[in-house]
N, C-alpha and C. Protein backbone atom coordinates (compact mmCIF):
# COMPACT_ATOMS: atom_id res chain seq x y z
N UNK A 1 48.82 218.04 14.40
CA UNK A 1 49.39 216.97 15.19
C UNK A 1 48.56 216.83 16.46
N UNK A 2 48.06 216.44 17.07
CA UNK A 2 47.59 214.98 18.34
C UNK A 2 48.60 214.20 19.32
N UNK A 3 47.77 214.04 19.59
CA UNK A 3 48.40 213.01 20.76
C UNK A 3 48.44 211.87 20.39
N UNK A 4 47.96 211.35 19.26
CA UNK A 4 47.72 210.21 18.44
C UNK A 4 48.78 209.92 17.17
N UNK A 5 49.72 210.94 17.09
CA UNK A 5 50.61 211.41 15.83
C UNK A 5 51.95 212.06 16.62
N UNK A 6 53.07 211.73 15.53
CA UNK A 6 54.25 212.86 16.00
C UNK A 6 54.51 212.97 14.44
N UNK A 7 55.30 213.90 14.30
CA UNK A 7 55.76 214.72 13.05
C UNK A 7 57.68 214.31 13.14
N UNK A 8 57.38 213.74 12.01
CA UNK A 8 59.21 213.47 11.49
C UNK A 8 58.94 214.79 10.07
N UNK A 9 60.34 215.11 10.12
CA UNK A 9 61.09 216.32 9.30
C UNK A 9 62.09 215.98 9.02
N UNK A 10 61.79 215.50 7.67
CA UNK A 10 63.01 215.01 6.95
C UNK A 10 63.98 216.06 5.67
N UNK A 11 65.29 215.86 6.18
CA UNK A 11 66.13 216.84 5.64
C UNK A 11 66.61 216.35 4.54
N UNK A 12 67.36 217.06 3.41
CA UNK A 12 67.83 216.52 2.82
C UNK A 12 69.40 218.02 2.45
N UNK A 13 70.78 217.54 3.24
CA UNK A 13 71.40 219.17 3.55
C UNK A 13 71.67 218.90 1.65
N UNK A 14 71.82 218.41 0.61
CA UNK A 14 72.44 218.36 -0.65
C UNK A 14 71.63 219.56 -1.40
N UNK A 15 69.79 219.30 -1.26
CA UNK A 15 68.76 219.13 -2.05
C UNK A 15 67.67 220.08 -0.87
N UNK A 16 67.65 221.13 -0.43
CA UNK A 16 66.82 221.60 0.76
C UNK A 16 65.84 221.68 -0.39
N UNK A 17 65.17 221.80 -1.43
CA UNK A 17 64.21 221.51 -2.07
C UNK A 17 63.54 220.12 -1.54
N UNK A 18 63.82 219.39 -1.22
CA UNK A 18 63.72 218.23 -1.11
C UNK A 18 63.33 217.82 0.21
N UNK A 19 63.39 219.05 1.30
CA UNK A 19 63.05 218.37 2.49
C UNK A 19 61.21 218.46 2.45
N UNK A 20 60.93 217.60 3.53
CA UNK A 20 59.13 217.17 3.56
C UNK A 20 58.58 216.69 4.85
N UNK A 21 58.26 216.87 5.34
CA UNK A 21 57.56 216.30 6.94
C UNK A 21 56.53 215.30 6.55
N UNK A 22 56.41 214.65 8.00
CA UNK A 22 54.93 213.48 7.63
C UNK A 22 54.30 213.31 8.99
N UNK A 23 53.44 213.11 9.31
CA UNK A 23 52.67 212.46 10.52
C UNK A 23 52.94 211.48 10.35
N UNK A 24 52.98 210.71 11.71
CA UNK A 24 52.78 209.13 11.68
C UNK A 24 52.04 209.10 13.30
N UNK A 25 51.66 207.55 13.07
CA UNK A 25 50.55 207.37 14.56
C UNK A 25 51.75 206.38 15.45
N UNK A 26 50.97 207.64 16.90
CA UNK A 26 52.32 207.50 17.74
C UNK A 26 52.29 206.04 18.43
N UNK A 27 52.47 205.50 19.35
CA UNK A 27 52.77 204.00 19.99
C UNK A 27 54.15 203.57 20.55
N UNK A 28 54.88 204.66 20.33
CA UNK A 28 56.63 204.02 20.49
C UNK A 28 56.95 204.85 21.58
N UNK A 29 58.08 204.11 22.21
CA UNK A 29 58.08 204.85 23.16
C UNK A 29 59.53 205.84 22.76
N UNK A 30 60.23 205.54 21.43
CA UNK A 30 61.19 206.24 21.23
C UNK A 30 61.20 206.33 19.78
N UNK A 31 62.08 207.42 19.12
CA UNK A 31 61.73 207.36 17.39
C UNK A 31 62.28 206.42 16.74
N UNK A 32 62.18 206.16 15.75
CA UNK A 32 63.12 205.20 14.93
C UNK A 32 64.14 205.29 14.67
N UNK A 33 65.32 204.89 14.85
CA UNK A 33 66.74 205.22 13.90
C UNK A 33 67.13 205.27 12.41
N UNK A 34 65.86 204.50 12.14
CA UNK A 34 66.09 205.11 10.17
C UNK A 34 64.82 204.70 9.43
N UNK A 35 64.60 205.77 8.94
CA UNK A 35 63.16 205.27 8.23
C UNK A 35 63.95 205.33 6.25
N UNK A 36 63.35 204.92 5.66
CA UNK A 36 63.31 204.25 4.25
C UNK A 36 62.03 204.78 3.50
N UNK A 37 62.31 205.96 2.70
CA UNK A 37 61.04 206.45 1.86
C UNK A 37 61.50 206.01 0.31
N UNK A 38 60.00 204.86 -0.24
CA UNK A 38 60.18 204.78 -1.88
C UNK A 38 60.55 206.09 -2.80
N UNK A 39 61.34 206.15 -3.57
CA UNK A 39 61.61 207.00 -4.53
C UNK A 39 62.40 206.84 -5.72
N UNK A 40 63.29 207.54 -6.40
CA UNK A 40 63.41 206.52 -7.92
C UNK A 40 64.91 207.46 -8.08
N UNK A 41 65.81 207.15 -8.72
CA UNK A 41 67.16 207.71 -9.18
C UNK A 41 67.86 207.13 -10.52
N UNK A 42 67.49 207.92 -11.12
CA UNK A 42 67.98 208.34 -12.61
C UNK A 42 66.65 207.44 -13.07
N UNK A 43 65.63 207.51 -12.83
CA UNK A 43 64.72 206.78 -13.69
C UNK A 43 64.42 205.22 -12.91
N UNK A 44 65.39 204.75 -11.85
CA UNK A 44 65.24 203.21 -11.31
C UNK A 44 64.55 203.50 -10.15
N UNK A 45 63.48 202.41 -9.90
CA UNK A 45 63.09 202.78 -8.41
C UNK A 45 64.08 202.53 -7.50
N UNK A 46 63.82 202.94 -6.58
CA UNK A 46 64.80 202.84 -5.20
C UNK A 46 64.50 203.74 -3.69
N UNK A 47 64.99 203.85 -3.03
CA UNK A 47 64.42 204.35 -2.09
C UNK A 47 65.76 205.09 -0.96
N UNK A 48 65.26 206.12 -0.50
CA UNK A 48 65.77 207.06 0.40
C UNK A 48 66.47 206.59 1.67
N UNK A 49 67.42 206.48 2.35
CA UNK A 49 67.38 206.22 3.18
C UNK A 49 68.02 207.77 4.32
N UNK A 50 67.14 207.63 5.76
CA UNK A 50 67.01 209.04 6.33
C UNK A 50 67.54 208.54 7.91
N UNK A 51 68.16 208.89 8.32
CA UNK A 51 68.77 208.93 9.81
C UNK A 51 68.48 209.70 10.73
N UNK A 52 67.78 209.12 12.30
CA UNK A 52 67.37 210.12 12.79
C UNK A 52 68.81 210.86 13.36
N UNK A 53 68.43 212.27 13.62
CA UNK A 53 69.51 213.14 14.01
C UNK A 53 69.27 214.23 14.95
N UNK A 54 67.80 214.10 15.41
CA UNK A 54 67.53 215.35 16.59
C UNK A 54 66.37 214.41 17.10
N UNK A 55 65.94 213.78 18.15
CA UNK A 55 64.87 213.38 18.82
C UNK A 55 64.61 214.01 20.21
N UNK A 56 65.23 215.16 20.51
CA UNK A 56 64.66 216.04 21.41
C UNK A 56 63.35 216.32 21.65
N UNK A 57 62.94 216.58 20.13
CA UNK A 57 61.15 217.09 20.61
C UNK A 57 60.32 215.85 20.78
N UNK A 58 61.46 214.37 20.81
CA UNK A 58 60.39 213.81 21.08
C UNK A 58 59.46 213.44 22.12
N UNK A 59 58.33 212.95 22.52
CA UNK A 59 57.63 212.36 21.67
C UNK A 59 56.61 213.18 20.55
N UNK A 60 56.81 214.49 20.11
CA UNK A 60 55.68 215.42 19.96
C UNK A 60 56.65 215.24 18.12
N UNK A 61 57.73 215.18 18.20
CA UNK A 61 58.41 215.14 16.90
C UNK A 61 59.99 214.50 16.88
N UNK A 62 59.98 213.98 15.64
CA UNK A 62 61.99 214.19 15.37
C UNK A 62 62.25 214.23 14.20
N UNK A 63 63.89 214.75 14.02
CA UNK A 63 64.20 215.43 12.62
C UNK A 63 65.66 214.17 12.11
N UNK A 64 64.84 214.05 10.70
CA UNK A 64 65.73 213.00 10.15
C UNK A 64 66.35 213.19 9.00
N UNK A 65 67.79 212.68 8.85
CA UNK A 65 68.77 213.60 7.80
C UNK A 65 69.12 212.40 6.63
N UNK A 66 68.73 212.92 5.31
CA UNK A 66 69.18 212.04 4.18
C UNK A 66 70.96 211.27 4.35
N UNK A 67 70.85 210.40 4.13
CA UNK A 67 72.12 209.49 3.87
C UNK A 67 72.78 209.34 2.67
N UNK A 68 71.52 208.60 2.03
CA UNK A 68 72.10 207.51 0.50
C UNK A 68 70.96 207.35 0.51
N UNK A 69 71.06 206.96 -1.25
CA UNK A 69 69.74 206.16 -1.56
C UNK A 69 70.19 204.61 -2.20
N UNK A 70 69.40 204.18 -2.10
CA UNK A 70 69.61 202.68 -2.67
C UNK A 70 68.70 202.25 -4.03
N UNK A 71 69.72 202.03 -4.85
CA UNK A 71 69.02 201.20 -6.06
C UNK A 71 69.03 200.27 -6.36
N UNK A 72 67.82 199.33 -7.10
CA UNK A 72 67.63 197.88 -7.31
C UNK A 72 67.15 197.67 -5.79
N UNK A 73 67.65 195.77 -5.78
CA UNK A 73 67.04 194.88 -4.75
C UNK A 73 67.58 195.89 -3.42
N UNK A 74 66.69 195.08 -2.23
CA UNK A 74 67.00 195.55 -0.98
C UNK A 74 67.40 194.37 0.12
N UNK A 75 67.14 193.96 -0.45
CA UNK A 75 68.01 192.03 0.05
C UNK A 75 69.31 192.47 0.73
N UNK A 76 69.85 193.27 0.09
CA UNK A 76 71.74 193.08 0.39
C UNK A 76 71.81 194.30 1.38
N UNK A 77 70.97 194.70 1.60
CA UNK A 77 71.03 196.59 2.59
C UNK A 77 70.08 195.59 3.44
N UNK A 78 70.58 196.19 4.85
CA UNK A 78 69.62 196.04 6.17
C UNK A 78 68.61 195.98 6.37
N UNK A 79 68.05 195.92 6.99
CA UNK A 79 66.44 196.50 6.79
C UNK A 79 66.14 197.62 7.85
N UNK A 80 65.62 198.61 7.49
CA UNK A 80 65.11 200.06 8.94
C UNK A 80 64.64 199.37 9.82
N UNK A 81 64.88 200.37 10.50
CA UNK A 81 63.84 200.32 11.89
C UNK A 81 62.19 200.36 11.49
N UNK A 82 62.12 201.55 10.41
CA UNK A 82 60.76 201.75 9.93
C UNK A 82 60.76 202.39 8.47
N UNK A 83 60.10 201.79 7.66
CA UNK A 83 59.84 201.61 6.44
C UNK A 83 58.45 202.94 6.14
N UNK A 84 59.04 203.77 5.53
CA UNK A 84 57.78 205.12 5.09
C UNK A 84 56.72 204.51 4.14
N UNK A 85 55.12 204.46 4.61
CA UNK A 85 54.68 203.91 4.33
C UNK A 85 53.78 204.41 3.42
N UNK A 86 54.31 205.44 2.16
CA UNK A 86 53.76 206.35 1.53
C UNK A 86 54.55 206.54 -0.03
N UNK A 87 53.37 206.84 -0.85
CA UNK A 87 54.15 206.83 -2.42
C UNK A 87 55.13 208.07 -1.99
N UNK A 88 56.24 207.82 -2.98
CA UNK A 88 57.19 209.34 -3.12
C UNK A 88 56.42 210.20 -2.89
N UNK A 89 55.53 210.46 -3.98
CA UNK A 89 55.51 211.90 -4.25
C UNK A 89 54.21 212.23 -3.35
N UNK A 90 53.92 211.26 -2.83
CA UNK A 90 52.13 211.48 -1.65
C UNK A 90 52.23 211.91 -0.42
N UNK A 91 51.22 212.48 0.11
CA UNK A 91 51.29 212.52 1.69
C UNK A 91 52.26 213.43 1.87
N UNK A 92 53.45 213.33 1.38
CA UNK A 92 54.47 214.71 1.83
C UNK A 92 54.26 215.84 1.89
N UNK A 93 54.55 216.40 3.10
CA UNK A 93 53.79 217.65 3.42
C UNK A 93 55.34 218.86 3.15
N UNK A 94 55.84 219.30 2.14
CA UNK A 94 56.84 220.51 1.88
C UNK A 94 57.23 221.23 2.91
N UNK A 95 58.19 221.77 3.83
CA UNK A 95 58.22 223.47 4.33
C UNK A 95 57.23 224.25 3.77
């Protein structure tokens, strides 16, 4: 991590297999309230949705906690603050 990057740590309390960190390039002056990672359930694509829940360390990091996931269209769900801009299974960096 840089001064150019902060680190989100994303939880998942159901599935701790499942949690994964990411860099992203910094510019904000505060974290996002929900980021949206592509991923697939029971075979359909769909995607993650993650809530931030600790932004203390920010700007250097913050830790974001699984919700729900959403399947099919995304028309009828909100839209994030910030959209994960990475295949499922890429870039994710494990514990």
């Amino acid at each position: 991590m840089s001064d150019e990057t902060w680190r989100a740590e994303f939880h998942h309390p159901q599935h701790p297999w499942r949690d994964f960190a990411h860099e992203f390039a910094s510019g904000r002056e505060y974290p996002p309230a929900s980021i949206r990672r592509p991923s697939s359930l029971a075979g359909m694509p769909a995607h993650d949705v993650y809530l931030l829940s600790d932004s203390e360390p920010w700007p250097a990091a913050a830790t974001y906690t699984y919700t729900q996931s959403i399947v099919g269209s995304l028309r009828e769900h909100p839209a994030p603050e910030y959209n994960l801009d990475m295949d499922a299974a890429d870039d994710a960096a494990p514990y």
